[in-house]
Protein backbone atom coordinates (compact mmCIF):
# COMPACT_ATOMS: atom_id res chain seq x y z
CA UNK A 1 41.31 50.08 -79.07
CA UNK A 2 40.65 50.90 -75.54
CA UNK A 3 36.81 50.11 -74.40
CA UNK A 4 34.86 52.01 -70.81
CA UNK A 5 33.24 49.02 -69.16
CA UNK A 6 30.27 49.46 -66.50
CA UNK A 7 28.70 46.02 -64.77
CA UNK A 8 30.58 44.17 -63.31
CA UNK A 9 28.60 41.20 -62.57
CA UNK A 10 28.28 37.41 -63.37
CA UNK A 11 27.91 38.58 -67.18
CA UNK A 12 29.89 41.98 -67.46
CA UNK A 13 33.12 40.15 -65.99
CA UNK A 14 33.02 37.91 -68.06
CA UNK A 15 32.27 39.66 -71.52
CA UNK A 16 35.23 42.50 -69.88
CA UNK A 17 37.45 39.70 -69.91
CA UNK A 18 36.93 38.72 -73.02
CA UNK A 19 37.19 41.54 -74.14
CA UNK A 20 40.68 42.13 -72.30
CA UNK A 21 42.09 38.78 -73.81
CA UNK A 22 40.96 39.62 -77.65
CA UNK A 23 43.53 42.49 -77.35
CA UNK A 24 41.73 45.53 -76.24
CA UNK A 25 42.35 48.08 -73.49
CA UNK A 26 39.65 47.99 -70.90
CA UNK A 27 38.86 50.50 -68.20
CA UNK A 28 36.73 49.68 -65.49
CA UNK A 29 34.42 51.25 -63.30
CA UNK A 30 32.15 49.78 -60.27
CA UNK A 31 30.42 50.55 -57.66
CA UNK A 32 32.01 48.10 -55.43
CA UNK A 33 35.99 48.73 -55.93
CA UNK A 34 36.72 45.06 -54.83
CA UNK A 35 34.47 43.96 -58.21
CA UNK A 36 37.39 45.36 -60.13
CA UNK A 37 40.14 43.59 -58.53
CA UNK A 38 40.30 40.25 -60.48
CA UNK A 39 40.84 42.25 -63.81
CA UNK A 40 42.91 44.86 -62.72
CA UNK A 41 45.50 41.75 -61.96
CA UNK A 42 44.69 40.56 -65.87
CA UNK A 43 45.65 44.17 -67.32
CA UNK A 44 42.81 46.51 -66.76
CA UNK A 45 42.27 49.89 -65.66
CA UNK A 46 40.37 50.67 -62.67
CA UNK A 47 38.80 54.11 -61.96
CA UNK A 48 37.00 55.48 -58.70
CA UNK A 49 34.69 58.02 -60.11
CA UNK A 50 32.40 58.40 -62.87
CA UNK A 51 35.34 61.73 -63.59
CA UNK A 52 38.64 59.52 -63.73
CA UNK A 53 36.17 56.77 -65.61
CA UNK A 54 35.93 59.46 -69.11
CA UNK A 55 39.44 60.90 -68.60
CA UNK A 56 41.03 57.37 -68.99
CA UNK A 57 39.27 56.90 -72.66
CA UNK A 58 40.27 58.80 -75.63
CA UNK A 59 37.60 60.93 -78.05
CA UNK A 60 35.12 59.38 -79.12
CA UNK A 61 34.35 57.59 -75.91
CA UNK A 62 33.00 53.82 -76.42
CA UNK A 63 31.24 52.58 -73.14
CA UNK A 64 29.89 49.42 -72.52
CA UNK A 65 27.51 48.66 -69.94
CA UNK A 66 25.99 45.72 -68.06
CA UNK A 67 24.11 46.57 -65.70
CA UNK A 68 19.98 45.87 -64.23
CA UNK A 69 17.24 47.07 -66.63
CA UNK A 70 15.53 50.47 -65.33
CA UNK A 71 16.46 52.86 -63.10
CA UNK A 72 20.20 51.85 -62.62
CA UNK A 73 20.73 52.44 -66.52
CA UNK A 74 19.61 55.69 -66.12
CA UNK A 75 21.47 56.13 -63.23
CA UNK A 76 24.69 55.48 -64.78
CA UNK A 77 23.93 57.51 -67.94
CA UNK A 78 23.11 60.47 -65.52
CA UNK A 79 26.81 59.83 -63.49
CA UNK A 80 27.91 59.88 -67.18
CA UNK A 81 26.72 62.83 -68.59
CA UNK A 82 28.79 65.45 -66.87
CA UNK A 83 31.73 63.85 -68.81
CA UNK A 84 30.65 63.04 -72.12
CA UNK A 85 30.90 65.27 -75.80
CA UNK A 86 29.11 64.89 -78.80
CA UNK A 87 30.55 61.69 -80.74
CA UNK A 88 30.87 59.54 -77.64
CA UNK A 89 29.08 56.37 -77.76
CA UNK A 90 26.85 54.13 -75.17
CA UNK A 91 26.34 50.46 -75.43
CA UNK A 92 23.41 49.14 -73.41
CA UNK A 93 24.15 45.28 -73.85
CA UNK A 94 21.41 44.50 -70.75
CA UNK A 95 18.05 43.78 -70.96
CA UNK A 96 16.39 46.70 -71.43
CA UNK A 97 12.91 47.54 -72.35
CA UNK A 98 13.37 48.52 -76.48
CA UNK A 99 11.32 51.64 -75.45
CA UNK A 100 13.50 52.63 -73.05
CA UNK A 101 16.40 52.40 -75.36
CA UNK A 102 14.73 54.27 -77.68
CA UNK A 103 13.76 57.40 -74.79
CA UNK A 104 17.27 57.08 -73.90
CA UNK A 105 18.94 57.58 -77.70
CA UNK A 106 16.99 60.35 -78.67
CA UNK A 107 17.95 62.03 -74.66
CA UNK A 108 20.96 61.62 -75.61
CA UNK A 109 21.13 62.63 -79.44
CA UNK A 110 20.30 65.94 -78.48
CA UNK A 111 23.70 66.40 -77.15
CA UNK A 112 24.94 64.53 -80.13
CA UNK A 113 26.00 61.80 -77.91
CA UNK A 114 25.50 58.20 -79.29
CA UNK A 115 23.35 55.08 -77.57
CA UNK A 116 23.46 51.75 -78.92
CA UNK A 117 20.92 48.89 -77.30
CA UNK A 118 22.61 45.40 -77.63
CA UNK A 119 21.07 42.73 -76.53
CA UNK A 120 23.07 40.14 -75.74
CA UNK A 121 22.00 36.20 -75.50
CA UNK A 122 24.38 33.12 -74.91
CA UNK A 123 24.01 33.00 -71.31
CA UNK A 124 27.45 32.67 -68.91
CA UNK A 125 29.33 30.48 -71.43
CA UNK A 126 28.38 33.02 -74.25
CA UNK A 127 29.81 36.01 -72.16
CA UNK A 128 33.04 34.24 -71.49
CA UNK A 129 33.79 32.22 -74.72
CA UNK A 130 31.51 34.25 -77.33
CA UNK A 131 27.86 35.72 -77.11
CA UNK A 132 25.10 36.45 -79.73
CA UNK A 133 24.76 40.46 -79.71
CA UNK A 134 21.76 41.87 -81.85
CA UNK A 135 22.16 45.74 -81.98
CA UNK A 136 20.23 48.74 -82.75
CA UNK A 137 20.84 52.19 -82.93
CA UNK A 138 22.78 54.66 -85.25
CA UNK A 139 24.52 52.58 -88.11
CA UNK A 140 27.79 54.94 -88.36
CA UNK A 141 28.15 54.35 -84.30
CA UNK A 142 27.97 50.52 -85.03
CA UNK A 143 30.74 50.45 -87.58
CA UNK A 144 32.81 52.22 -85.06
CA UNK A 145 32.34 49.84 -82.13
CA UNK A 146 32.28 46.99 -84.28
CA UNK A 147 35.64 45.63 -83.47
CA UNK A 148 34.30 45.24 -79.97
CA UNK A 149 30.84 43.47 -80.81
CA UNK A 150 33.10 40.81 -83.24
CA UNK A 151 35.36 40.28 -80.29
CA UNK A 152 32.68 39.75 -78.13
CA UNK A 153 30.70 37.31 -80.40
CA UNK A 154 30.95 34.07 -81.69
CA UNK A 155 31.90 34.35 -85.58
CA UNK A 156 28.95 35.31 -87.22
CA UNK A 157 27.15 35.65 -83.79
CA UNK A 158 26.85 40.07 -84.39
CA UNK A 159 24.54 41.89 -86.12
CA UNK A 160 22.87 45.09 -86.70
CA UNK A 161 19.14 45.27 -86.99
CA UNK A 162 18.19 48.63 -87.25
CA UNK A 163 17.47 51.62 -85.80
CA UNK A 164 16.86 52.76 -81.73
CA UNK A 165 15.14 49.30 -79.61
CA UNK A 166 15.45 46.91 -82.75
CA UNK A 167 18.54 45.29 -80.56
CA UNK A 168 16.31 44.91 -77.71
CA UNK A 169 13.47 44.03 -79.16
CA UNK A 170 14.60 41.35 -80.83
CA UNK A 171 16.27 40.53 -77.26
CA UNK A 172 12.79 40.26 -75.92
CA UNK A 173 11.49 38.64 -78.53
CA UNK A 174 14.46 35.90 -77.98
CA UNK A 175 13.80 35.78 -74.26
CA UNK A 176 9.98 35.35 -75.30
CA UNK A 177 10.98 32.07 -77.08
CA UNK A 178 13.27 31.05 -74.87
CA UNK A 179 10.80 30.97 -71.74
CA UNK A 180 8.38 28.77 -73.82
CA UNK A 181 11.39 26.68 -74.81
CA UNK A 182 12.17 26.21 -71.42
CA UNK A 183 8.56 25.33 -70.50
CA UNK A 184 8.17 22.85 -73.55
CA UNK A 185 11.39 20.85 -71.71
CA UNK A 186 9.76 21.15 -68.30
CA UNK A 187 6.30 19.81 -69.26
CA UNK A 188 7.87 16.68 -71.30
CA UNK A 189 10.66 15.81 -68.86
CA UNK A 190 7.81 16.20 -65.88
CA UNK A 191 5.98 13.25 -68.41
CA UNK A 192 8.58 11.48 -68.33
CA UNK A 193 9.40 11.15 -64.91
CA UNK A 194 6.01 10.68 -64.31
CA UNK A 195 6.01 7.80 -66.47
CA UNK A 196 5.12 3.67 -65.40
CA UNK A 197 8.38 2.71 -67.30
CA UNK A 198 11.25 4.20 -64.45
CA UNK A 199 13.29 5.89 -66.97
CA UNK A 200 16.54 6.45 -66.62
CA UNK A 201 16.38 10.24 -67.77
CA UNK A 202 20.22 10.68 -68.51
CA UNK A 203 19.62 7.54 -71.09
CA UNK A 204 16.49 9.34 -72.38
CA UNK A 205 18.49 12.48 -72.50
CA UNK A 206 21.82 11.15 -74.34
CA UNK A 207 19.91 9.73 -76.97
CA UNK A 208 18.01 13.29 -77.31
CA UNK A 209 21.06 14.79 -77.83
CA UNK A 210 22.28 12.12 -80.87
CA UNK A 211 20.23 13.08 -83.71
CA UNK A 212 17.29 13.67 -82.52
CA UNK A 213 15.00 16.99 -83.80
CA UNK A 214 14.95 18.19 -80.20
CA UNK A 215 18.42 18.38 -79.73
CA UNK A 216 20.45 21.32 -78.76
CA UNK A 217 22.43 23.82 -76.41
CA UNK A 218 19.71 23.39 -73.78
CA UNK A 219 19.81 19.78 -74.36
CA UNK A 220 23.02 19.48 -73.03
CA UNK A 221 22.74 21.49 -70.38
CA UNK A 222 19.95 19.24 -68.99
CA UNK A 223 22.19 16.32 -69.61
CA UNK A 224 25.00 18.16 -67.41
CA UNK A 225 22.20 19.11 -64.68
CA UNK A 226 21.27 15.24 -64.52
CA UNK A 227 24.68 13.87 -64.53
CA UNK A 228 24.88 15.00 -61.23
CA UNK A 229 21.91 15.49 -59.70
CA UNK A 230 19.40 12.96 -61.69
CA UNK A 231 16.52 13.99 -59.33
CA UNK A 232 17.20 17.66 -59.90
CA UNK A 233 16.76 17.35 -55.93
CA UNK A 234 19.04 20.50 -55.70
CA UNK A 235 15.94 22.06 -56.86
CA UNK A 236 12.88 23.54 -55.60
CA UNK A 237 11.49 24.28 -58.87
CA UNK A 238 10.45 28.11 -57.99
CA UNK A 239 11.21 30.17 -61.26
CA UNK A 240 12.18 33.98 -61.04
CA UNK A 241 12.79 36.24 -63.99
CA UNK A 242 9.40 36.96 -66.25
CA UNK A 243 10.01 40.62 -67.06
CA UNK A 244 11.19 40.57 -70.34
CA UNK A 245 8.69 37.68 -70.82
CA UNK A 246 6.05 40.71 -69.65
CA UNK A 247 7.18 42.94 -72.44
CA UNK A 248 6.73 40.65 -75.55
CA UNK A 249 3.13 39.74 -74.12
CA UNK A 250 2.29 43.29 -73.66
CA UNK A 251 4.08 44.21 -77.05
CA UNK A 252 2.32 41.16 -78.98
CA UNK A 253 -1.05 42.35 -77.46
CA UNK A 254 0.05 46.05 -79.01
CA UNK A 255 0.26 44.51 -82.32
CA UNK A 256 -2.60 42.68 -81.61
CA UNK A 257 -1.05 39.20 -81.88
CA UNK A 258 -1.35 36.43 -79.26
CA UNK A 259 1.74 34.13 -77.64
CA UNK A 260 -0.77 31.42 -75.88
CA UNK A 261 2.53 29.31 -75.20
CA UNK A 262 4.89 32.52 -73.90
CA UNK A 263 1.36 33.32 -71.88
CA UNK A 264 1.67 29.82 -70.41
CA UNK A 265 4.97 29.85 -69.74
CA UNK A 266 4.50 33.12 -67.67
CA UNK A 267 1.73 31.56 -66.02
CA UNK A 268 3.33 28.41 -64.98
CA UNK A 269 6.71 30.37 -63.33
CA UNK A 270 3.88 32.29 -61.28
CA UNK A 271 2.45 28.65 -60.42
CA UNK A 272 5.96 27.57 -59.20
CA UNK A 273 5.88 30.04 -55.90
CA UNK A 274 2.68 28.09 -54.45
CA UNK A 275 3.02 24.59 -56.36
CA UNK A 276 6.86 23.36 -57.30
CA UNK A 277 7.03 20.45 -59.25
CA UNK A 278 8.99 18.30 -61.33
CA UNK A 279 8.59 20.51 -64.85
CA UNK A 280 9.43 23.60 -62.86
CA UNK A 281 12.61 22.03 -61.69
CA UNK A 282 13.72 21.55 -65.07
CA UNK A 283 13.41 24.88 -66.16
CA UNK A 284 14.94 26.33 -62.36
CA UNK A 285 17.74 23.60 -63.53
CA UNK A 286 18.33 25.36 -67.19
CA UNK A 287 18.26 28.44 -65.59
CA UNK A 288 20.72 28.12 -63.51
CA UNK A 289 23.15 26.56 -65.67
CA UNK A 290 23.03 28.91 -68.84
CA UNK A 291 22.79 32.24 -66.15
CA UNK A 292 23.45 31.39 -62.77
CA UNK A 293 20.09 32.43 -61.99
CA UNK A 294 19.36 31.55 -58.40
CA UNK A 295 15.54 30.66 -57.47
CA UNK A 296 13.70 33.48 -55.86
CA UNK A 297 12.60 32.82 -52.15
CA UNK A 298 9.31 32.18 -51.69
């Protein structure tokens, strides 16, 4: 089966990788040329143009992308369309807006083309050893890229959800959770080291991870983080990101439900620009380790 792959960043290398050593015939395009070099050595198939990009994949096309949210999706669906037919098929496994996703499917339906939005969770790890993919979209364009999506997963880590945006609003839903996760961690860790007693967080934090109810992939990430660094001095504690966070408050408000801890958690990465501090470099710490997220300058 030979998969188009667009995005070739921190995640889309990765997941084309993976992709590359589960059997399948990747061809590349990017931007930068030099982006392509690594996996051209492991088998691959670069392209220089949008042109030579189509004319390496067989009818119906199956495209991955990962690229920003926005204007660059569109971007590449526009350098696209000059060389796509009715059956082809678009996978948007970014973090796009649902609504986009669903403005973007029924564009492209009118030329019978195919768009899948497939959110995609698990972080650098999950791109490179197995992600969690929910998908929306057309169910008979599913079945066909299917063999990718269970490549790209962990077993049982694939699913479709329904129709145009479910993927990637249940993507923003997940992110939604995830920020207040990451908050919850912050605000008890910054107790802790807070605390009269001098704890010794990497003890506090190995016997979290033994049985305990709070225990869990994020868990050990921290415990990795403070192996190393048990200050989390490497650190400033300013925390990027927020957009997707954005769309599940605005969406929540649309279905007139509240998310007072998401709203908090939104809040407090705004704090972290003017005042750092020790629960913001927890969840700066998380971030970088399950995304490689860099903090923002101030």
């Amino acid at each position: 089966m030979r998969i188009g792959f667009i995005g070739l960043g921190k995640m889309g290398s990765r997941m084309a990788e993976r992709l590359l050593g589960q059997g399948f015939e990747v061809v590349l395009y990017a931007r930068r040329p030099d982006s392509m070099t690594a996996l051209a050595g492991k088998g691959a198939v670069p392209t220089g143009s949008y042109r030579e990009f189509c004319e390496r994949l067989p009818a119906p096309k199956m495209i991955f992308l990962m690229v920003t949210h926005g204007k660059p999706v569109d971007e590449v669906i526009n350098g696209l369309g000059p060389f796509l037919a009715a059956g082809d098929i678009i996978v948007d496994c970014g973090n796009s807006f649902y609504k986009d996703s669903i403005r973007r499917a029924k564009s492209l339906a009118k030329r019978g083309i195919h768009f899948l939005d497939a959110g995609t969770s698990g972080g650098l790890e999950g791109a490179a050893n197995g992600a969690s993919i929910m998908v929306g979209g057309n169910r008979q364009a599913f079945d066909a890229v299917e063999p990718a999506f269970r490549a790209l997963a962990v077993p049982g880590g694939y699913a479709w959800l329904g129709g145009s945006g479910a993927g990637h609003f249940v993507k923003m839903v997940h992110n939604g959770i995830e920020y207040s996760l990451l908050q919850a961690y912050g605000e008890g860790y910054a107790l802790l080291e807070k605390s009269k007693y001098r704890l010794d967080l990497r003890e506090v934090t190995r016997v979290f991870r033994n049985g305990s109810v709070i225990r869990g992939w994020l868990m050990d990430l921290l415990s990795q983080s403070l192996a190393s660094d048990p200050k989390l001095s490497r650190h400033r504690g300013v925390v990027g990101g927020g957009g997707t966070g954005k769309w599940a408050l605005d969406t929540a408000k649309e279905y007139k439900l509240k998310m007072p801890m998401l709203e908090q958690a939104m809040k407090a990465r705004k704090r972290s620009f003017s005042k750092p501090d020790f629960s913001t470099k927890v969840v700066a710490a998380l971030r970088s380790m399950f995304g490689g997220h860099e903090e923002p300058k101030k």
